[in-house]
C-alpha atoms as a PDB file:
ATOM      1  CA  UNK A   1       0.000   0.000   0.000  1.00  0.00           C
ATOM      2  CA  UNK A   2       1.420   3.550  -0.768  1.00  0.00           C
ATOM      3  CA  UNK A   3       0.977   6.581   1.248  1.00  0.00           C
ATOM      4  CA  UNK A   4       0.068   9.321  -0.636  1.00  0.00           C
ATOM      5  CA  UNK A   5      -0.423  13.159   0.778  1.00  0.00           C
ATOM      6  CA  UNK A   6      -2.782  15.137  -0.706  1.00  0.00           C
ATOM      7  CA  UNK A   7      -3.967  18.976   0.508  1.00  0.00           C
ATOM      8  CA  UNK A   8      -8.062  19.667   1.646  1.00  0.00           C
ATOM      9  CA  UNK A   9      -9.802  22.511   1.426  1.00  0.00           C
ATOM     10  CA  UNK A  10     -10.254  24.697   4.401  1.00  0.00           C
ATOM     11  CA  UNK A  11     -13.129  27.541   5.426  1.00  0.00           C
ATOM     12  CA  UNK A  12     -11.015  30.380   3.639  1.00  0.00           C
ATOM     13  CA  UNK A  13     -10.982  28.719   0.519  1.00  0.00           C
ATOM     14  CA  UNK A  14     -14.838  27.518   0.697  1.00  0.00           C
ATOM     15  CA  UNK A  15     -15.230  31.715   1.117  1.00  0.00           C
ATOM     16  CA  UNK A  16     -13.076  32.222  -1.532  1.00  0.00           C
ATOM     17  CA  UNK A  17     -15.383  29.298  -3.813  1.00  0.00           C
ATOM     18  CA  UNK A  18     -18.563  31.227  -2.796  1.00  0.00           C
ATOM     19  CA  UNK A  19     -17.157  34.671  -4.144  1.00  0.00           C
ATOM     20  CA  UNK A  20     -16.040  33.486  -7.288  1.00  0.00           C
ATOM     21  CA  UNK A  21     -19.257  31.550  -7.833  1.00  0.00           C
ATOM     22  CA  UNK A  22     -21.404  34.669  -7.261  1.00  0.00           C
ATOM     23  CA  UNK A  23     -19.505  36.493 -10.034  1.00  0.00           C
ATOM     24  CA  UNK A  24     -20.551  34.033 -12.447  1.00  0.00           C
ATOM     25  CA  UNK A  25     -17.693  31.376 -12.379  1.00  0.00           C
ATOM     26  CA  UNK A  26     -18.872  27.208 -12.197  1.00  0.00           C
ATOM     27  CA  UNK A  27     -18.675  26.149  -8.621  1.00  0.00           C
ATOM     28  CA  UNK A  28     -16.669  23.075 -10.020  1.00  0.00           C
ATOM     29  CA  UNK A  29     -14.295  25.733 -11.789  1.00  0.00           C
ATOM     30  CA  UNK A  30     -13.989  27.637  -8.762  1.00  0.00           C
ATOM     31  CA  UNK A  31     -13.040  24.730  -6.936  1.00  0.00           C
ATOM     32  CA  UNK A  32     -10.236  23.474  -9.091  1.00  0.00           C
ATOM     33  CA  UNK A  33      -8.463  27.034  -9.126  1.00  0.00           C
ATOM     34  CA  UNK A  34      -9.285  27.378  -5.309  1.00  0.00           C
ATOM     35  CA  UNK A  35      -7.211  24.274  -4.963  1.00  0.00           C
ATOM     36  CA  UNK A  36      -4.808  24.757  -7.758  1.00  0.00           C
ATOM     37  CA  UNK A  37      -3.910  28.150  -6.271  1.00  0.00           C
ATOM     38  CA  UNK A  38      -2.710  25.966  -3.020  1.00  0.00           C
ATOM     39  CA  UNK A  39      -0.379  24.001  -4.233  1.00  0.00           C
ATOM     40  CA  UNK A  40       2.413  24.204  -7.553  1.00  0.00           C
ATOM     41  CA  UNK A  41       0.546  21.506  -9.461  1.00  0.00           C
ATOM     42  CA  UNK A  42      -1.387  18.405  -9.235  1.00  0.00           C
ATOM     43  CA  UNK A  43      -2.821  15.738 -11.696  1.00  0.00           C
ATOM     44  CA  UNK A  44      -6.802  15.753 -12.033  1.00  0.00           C
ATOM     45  CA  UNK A  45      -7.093  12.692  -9.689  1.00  0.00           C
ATOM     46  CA  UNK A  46      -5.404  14.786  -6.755  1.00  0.00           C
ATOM     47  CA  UNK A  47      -8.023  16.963  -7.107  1.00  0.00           C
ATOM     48  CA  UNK A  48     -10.508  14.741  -7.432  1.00  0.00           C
ATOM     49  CA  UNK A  49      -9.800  13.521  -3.955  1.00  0.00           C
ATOM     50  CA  UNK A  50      -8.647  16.347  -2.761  1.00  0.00           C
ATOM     51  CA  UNK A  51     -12.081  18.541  -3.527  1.00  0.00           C
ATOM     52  CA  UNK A  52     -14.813  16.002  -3.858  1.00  0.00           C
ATOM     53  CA  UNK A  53     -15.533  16.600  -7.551  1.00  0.00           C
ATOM     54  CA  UNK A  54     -15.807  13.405  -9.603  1.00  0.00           C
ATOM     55  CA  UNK A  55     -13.606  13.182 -12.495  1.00  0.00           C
ATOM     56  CA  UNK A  56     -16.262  14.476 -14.942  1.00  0.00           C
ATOM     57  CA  UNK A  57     -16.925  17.971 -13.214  1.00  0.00           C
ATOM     58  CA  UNK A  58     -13.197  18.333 -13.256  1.00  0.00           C
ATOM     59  CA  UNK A  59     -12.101  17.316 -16.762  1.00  0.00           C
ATOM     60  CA  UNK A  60     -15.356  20.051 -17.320  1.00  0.00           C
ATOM     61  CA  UNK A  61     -13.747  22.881 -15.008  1.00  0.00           C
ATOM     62  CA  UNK A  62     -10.274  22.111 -16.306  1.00  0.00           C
ATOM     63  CA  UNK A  63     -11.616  22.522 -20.210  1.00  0.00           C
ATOM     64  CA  UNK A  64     -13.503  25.733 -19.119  1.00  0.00           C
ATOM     65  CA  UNK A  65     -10.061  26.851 -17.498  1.00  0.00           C
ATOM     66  CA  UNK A  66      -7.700  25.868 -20.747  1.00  0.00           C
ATOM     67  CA  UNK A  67      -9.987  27.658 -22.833  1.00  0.00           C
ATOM     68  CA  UNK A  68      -9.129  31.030 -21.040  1.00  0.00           C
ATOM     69  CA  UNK A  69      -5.448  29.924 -21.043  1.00  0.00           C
ATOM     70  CA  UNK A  70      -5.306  29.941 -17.493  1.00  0.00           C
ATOM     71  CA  UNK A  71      -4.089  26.322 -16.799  1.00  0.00           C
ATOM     72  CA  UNK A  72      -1.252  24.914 -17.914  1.00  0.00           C
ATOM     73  CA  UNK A  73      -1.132  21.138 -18.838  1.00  0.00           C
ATOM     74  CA  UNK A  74       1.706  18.241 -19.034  1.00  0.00           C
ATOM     75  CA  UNK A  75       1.534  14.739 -19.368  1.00  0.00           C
ATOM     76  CA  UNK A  76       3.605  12.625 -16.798  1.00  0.00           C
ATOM     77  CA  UNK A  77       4.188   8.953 -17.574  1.00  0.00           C
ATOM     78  CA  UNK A  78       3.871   6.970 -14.245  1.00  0.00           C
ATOM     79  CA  UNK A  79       6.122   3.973 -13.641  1.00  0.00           C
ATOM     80  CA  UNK A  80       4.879   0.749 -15.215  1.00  0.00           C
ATOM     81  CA  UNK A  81       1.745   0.595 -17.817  1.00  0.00           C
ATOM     82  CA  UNK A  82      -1.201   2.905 -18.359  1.00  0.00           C
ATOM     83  CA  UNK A  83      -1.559   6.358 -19.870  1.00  0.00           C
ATOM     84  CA  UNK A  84       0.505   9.351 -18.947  1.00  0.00           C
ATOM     85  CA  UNK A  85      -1.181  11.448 -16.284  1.00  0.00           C
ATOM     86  CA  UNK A  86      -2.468  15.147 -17.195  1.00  0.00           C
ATOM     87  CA  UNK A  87      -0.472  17.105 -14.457  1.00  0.00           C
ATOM     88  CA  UNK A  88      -2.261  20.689 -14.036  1.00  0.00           C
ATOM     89  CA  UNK A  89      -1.202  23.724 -12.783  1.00  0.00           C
ATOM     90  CA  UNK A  90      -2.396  27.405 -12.805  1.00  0.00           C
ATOM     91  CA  UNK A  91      -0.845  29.487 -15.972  1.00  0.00           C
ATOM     92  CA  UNK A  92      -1.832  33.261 -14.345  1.00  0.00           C
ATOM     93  CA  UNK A  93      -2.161  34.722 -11.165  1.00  0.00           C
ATOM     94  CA  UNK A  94      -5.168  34.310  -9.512  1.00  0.00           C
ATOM     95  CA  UNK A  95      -5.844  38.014  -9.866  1.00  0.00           C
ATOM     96  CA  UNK A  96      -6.129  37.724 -13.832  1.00  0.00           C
ATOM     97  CA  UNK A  97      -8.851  35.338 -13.439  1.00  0.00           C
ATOM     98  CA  UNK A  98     -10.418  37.598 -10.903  1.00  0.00           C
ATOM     99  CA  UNK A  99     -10.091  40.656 -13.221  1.00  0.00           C
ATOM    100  CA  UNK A 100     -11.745  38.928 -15.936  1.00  0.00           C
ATOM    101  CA  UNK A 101     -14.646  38.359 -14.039  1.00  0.00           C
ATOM    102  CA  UNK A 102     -14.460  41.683 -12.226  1.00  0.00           C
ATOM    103  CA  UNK A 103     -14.858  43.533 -16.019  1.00  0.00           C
ATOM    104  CA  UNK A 104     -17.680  41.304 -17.024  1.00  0.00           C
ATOM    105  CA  UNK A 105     -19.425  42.045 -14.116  1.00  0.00           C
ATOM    106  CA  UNK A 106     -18.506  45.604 -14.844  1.00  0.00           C
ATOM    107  CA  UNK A 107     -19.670  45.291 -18.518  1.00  0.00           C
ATOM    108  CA  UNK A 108     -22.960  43.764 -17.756  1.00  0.00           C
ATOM    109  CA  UNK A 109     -23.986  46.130 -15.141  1.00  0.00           C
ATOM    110  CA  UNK A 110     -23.448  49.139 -17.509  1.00  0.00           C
ATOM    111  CA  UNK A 111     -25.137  47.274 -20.102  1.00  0.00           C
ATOM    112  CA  UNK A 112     -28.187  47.206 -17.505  1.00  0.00           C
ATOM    113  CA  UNK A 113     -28.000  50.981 -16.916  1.00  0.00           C
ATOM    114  CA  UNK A 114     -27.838  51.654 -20.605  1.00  0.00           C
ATOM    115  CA  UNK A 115     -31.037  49.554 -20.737  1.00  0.00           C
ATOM    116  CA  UNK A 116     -32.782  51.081 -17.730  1.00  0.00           C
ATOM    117  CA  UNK A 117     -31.582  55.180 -18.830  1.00  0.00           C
ATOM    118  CA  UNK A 118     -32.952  54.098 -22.665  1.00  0.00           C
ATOM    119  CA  UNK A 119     -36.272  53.354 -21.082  1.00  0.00           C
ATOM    120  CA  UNK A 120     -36.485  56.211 -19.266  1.00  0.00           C
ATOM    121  CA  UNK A 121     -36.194  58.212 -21.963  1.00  0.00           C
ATOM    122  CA  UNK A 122     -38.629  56.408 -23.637  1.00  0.00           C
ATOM    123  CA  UNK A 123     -41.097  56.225 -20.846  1.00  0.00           C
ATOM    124  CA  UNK A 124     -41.087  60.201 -21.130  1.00  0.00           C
ATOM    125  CA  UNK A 125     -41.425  60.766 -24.865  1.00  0.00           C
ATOM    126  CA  UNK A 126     -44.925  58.724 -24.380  1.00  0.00           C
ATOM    127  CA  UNK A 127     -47.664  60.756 -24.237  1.00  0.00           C
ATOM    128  CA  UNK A 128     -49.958  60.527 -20.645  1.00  0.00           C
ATOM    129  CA  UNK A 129     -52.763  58.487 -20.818  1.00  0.00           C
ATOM    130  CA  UNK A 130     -55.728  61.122 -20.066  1.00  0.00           C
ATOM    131  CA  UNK A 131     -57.484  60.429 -17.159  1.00  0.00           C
ATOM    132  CA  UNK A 132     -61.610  60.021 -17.332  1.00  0.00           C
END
């Protein structure tokens, strides 16, 4: 039997999931860059175990995360047979990802003000119903 080490989670990072779900990010993607911004790098069945996910939601996270270019991928071969492992690690600072979702949020919300100041201006160019 081998001992193997693996990092968990704690209540600052489960804070730090929350926030980055509430600006619009998966909760499975938030979890994998919660945990990949703990540790240098880690193959996808670390953090399986390591977060709870099951190896779907984190092949899904870690596609959603490749296509921003924020996760870097190699392949390790382990000793013996089998495929090589994917070994992932975080390609920007956490920050990046945090900007990106700081200026969509920023980009929606003036895209609701637009909406709300063009229907004000419509609202006044219609003439008052006359009262009986």
């Amino acid at each position: 039997m081998k001992d193997f080490e693996v990092k968990v989670l704690d209540e600052n990072d489960y804070i730090f999931i929350k926030a980055l779900n509430n600006l619009g990010m998966s909760k499975n993607a938030a979890t994998t860059v919660a945990y990949l911004m703990n540790v240098d790098e880690a193959s996808s069945r670390e953090i399986e175990i390591s977060t709870g996910l099951r190896q779907p939601e984190v092949s899904l996270a870690m596609r959603l995360m490749c296509n921003q270019s924020w996760v870097s991928i190699h392949s390790e071969k382990k000793p013996g047979k089998g495929r090589p492992m994917k070994i992932y690690s975080l390609a920007v600072p956490v920050d990046e990802i945090i900007s990106y979702y700081e200026d969509r949020v920023y980009k929606e919300s003036q895209a609701t003000i637009s909406a709300i100041k063009k229907l004000k201006a419509m609202s006044k160019q219609v003439s008052p119903i006359p009262s009986k």
